[in-house]
PDB file of N, CA and C in Angstrom:
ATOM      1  N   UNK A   1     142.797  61.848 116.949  1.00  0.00           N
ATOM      2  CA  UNK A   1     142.332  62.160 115.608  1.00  0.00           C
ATOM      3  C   UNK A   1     141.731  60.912 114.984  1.00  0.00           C
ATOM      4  N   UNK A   2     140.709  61.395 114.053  1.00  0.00           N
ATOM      5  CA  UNK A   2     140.278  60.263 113.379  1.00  0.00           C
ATOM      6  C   UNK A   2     140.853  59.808 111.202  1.00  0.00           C
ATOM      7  N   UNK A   3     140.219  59.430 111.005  1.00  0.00           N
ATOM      8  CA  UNK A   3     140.663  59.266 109.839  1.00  0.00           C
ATOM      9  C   UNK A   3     139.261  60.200 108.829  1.00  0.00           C
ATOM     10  N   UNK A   4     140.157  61.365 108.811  1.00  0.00           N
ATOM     11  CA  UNK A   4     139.376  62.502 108.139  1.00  0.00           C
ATOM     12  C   UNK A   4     138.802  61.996 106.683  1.00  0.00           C
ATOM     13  N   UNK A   5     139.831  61.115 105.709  1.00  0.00           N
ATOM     14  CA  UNK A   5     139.474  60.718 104.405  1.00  0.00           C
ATOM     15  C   UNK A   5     138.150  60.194 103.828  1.00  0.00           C
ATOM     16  N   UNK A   6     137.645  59.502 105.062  1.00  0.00           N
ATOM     17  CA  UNK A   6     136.492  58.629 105.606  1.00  0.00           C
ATOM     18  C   UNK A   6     134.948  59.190 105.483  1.00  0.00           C
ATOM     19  N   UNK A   7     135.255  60.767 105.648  1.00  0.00           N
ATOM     20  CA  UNK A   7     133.986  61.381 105.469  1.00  0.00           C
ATOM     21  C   UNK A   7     133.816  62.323 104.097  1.00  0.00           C
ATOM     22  N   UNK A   8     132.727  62.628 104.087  1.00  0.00           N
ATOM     23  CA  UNK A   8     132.524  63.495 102.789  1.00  0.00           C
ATOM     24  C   UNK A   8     131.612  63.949 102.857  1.00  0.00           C
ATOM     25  N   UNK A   9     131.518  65.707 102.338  1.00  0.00           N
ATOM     26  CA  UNK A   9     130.051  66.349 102.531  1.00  0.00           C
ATOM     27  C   UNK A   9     129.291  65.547 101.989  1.00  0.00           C
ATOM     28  N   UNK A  10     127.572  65.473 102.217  1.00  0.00           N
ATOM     29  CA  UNK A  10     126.663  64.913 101.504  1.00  0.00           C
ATOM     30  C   UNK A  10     126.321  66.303 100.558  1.00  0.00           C
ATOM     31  N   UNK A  11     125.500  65.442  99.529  1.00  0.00           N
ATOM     32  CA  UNK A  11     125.075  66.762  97.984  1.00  0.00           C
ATOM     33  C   UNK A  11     124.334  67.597  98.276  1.00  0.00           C
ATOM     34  N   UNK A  12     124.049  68.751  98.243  1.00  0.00           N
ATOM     35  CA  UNK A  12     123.514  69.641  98.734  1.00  0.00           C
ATOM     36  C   UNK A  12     122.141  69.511  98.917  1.00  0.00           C
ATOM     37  N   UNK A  13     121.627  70.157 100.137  1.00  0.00           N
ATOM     38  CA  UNK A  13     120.096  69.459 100.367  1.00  0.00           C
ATOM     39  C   UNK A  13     119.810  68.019 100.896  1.00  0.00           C
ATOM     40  N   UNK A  14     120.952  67.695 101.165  1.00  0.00           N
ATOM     41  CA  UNK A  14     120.520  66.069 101.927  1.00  0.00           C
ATOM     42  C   UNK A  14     121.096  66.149 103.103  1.00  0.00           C
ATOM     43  N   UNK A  15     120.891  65.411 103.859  1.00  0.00           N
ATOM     44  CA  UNK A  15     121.783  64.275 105.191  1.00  0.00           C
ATOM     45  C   UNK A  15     122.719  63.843 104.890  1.00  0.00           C
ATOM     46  N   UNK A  16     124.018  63.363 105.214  1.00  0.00           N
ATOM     47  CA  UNK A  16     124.878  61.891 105.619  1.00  0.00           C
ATOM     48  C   UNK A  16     124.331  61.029 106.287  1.00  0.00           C
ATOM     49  N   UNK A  17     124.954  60.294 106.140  1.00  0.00           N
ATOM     50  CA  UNK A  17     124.688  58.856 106.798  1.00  0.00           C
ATOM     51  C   UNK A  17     124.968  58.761 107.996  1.00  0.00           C
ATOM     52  N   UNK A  18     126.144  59.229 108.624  1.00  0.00           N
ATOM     53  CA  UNK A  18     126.653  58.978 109.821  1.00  0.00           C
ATOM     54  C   UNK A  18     125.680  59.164 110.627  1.00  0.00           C
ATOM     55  N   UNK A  19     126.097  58.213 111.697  1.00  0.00           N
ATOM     56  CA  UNK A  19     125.259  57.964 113.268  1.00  0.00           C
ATOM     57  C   UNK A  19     125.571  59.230 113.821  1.00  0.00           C
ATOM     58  N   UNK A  20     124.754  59.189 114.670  1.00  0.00           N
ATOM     59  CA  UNK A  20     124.849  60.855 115.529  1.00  0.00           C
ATOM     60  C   UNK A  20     126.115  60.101 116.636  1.00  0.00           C
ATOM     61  N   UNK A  21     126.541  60.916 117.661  1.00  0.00           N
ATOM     62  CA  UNK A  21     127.676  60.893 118.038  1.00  0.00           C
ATOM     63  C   UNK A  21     128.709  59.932 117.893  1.00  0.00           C
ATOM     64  N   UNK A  22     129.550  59.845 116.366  1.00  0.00           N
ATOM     65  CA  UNK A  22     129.596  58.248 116.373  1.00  0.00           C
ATOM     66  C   UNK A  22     131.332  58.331 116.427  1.00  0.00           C
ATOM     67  N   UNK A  23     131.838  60.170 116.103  1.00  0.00           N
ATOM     68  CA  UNK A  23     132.907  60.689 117.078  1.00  0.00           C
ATOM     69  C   UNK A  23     132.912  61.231 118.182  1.00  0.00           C
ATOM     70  N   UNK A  24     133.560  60.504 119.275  1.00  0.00           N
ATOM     71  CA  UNK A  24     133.760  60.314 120.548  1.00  0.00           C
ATOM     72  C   UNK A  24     135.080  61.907 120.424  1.00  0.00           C
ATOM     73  N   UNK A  25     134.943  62.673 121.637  1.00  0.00           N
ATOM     74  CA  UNK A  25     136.230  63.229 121.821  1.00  0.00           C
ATOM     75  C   UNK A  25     136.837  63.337 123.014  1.00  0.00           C
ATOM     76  N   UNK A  26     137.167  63.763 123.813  1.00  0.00           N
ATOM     77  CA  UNK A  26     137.907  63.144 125.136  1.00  0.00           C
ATOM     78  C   UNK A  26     136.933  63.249 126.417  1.00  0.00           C
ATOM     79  N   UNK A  27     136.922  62.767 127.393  1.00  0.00           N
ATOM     80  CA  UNK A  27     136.351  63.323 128.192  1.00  0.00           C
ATOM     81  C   UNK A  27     136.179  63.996 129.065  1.00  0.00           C
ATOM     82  N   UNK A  28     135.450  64.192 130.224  1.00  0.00           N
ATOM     83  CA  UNK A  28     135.509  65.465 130.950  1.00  0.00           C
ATOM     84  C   UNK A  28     136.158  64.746 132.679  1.00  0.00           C
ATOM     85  N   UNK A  29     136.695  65.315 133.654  1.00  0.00           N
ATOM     86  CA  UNK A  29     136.935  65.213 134.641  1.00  0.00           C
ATOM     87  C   UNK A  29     136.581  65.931 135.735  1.00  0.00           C
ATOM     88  N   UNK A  30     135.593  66.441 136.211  1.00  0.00           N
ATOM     89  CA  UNK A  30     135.873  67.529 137.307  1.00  0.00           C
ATOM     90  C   UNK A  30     135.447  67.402 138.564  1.00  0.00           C
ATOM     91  N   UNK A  31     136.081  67.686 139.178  1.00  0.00           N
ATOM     92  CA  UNK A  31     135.672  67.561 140.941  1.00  0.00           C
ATOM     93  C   UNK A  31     135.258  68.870 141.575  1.00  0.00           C
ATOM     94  N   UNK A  32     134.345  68.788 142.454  1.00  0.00           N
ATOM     95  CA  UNK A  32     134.184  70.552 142.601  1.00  0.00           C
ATOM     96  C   UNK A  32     133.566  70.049 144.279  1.00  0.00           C
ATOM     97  N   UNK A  33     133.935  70.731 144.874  1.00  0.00           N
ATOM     98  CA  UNK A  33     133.912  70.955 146.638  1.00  0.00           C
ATOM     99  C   UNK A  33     132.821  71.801 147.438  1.00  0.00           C
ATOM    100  N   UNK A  34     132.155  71.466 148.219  1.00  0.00           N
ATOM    101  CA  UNK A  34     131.525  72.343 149.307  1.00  0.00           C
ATOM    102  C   UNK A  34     131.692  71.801 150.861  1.00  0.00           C
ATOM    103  N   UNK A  35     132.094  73.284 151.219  1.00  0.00           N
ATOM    104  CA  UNK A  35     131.674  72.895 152.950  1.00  0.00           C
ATOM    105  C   UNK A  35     130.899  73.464 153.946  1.00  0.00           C
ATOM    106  N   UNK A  36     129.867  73.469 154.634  1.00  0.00           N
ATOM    107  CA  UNK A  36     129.199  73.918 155.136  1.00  0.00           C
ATOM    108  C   UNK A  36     128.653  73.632 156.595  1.00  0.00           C
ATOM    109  N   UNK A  37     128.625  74.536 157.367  1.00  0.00           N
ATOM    110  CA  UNK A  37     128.484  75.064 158.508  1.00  0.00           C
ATOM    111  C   UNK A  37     127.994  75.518 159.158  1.00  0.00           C
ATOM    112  N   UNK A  38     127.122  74.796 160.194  1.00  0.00           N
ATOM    113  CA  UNK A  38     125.631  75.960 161.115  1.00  0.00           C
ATOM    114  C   UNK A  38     125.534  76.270 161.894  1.00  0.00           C
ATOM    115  N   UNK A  39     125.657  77.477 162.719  1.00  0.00           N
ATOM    116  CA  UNK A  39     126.053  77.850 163.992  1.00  0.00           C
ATOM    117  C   UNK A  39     124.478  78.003 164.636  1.00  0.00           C
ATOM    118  N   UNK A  40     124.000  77.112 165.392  1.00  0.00           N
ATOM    119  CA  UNK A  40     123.109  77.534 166.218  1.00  0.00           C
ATOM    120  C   UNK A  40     122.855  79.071 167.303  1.00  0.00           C
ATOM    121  N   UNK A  41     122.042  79.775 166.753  1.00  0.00           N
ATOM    122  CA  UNK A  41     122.047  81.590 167.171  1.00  0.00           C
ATOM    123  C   UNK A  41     120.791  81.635 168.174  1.00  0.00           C
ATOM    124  N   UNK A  42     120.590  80.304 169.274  1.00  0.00           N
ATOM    125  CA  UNK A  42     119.265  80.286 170.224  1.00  0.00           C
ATOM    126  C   UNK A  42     118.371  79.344 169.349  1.00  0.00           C
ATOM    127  N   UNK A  43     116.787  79.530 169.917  1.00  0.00           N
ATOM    128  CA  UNK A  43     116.615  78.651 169.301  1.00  0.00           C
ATOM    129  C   UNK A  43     115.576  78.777 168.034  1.00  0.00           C
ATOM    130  N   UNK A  44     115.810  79.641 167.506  1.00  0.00           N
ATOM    131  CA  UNK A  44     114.288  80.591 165.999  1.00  0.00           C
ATOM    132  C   UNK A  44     116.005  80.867 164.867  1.00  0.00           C
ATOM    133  N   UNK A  45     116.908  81.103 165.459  1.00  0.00           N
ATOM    134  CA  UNK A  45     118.172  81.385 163.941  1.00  0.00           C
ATOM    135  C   UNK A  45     119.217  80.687 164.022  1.00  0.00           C
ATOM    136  N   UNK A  46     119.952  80.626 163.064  1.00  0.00           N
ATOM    137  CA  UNK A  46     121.446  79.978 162.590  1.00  0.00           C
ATOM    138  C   UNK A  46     121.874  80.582 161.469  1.00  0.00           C
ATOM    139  N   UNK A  47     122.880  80.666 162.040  1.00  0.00           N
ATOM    140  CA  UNK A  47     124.103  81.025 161.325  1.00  0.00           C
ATOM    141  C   UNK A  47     125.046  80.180 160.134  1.00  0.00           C
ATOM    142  N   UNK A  48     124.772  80.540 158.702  1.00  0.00           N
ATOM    143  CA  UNK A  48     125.303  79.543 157.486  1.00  0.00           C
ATOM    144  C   UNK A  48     126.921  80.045 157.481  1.00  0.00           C
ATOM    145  N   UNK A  49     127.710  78.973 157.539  1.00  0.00           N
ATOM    146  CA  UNK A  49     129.229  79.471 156.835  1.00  0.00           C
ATOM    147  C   UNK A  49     128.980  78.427 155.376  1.00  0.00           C
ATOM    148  N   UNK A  50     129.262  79.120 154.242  1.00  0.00           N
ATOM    149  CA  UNK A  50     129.280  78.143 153.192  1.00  0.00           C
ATOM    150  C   UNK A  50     130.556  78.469 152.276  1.00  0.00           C
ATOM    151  N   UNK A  51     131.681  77.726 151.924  1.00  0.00           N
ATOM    152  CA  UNK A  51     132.581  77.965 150.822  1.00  0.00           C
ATOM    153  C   UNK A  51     132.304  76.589 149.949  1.00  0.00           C
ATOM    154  N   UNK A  52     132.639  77.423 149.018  1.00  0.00           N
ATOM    155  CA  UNK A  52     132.535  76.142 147.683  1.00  0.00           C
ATOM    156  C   UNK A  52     133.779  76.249 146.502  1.00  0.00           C
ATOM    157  N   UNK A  53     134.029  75.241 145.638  1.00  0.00           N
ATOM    158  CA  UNK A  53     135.065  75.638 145.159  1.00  0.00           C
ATOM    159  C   UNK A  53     134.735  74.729 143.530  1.00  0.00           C
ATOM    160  N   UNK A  54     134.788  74.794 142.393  1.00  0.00           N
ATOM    161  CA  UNK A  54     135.187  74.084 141.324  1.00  0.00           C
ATOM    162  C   UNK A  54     136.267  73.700 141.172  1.00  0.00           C
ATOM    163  N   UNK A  55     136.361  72.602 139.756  1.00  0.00           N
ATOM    164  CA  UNK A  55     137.643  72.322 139.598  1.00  0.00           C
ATOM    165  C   UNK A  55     138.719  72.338 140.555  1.00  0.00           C
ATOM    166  N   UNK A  56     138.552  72.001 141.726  1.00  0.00           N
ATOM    167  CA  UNK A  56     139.550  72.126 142.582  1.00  0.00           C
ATOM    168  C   UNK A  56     140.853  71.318 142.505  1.00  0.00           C
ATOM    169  N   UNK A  57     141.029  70.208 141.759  1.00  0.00           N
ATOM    170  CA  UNK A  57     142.595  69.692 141.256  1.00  0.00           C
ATOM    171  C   UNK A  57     142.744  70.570 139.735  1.00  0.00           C
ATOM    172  N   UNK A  58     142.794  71.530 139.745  1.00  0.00           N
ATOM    173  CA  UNK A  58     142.641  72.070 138.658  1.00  0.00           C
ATOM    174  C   UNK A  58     143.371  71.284 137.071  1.00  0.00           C
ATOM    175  N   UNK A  59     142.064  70.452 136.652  1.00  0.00           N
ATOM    176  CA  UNK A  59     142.057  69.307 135.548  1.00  0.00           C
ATOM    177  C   UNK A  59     141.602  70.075 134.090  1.00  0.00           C
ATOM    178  N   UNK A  60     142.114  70.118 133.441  1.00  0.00           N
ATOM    179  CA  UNK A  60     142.553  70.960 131.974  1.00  0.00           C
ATOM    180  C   UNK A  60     140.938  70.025 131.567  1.00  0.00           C
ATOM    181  N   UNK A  61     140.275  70.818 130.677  1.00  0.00           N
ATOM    182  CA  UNK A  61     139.294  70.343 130.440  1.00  0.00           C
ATOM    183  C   UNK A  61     138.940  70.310 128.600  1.00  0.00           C
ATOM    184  N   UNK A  62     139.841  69.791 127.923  1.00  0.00           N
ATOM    185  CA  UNK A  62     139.974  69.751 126.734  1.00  0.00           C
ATOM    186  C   UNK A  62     138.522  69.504 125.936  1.00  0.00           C
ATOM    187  N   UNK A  63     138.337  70.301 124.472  1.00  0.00           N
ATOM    188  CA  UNK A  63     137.639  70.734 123.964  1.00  0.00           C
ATOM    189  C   UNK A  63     136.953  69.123 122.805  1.00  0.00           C
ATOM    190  N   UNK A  64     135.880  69.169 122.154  1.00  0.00           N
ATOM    191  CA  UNK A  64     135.851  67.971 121.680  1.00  0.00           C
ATOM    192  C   UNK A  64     136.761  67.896 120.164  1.00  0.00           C
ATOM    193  N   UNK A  65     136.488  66.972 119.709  1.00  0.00           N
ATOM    194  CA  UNK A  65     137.059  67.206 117.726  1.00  0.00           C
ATOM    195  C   UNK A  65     135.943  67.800 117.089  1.00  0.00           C
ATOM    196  N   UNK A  66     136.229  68.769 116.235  1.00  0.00           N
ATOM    197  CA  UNK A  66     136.016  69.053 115.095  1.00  0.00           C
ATOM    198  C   UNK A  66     135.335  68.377 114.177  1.00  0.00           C
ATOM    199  N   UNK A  67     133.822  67.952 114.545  1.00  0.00           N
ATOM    200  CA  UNK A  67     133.585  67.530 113.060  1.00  0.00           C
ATOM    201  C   UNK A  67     132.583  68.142 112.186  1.00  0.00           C
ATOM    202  N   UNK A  68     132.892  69.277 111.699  1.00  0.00           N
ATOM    203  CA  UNK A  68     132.215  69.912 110.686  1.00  0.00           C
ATOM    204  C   UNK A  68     133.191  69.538 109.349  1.00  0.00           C
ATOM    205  N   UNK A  69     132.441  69.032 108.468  1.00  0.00           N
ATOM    206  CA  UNK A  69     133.102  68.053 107.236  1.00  0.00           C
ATOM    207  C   UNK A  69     134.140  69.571 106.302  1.00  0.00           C
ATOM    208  N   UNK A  70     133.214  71.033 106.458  1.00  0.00           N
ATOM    209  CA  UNK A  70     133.488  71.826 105.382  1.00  0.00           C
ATOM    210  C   UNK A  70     134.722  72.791 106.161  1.00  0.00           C
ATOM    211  N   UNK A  71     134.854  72.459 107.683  1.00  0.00           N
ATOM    212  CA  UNK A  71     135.763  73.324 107.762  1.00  0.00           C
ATOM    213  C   UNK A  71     137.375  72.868 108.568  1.00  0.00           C
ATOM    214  N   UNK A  72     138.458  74.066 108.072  1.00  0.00           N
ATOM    215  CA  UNK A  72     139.600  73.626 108.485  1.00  0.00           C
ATOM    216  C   UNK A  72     140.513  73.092 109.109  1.00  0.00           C
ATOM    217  N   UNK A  73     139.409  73.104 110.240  1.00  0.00           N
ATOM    218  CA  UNK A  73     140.090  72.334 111.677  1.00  0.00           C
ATOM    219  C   UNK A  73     139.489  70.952 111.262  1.00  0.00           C
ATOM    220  N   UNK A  74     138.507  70.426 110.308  1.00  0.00           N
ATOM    221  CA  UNK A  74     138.435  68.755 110.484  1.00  0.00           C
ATOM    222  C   UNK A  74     139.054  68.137 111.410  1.00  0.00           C
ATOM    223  N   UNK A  75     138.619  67.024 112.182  1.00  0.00           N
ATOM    224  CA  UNK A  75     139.241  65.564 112.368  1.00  0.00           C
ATOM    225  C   UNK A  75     140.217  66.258 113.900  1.00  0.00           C
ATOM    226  N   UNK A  76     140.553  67.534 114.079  1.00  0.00           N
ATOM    227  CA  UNK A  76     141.697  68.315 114.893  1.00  0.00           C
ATOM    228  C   UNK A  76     140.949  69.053 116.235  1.00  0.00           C
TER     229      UNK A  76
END
């Protein structure tokens, strides 16, 4: 969490100041797998075995913060 107190809508019809991504929120981890396999079928075809897999250490992939100034989840 950050220190929510810190921000404040700007007056209607304008910008804030803040830098564009200047809250960071966690980051991402993911590992994702392929294996693949060619069976020679003579010599004009082959044969593909392909499995693939995501997330395969299955790593929780948490969401960023909240920063819309006007609503409830702020800063969360």
């Amino acid at each position: 969490m950050f220190n929510t107190a810190a921000f404040v809508a700007p007056p209607a019809g304008q910008y804030g100041d803040v830098r564009r991504n200047s809250i960071e929120g966690p980051g991402t981890l993911l590992f994702d797998m392929a294996f693949t396999k060619l069976f020679p079928l003579g010599e004009m075809r082959m044969l593909e075995f392909r499995a693939s897999a995501s997330n395969i250490f299955n790593h929780q992939q948490l969401t960023t913060i909240d920063a819309t100034v006007n609503s409830p989840t702020f800063g969360r």
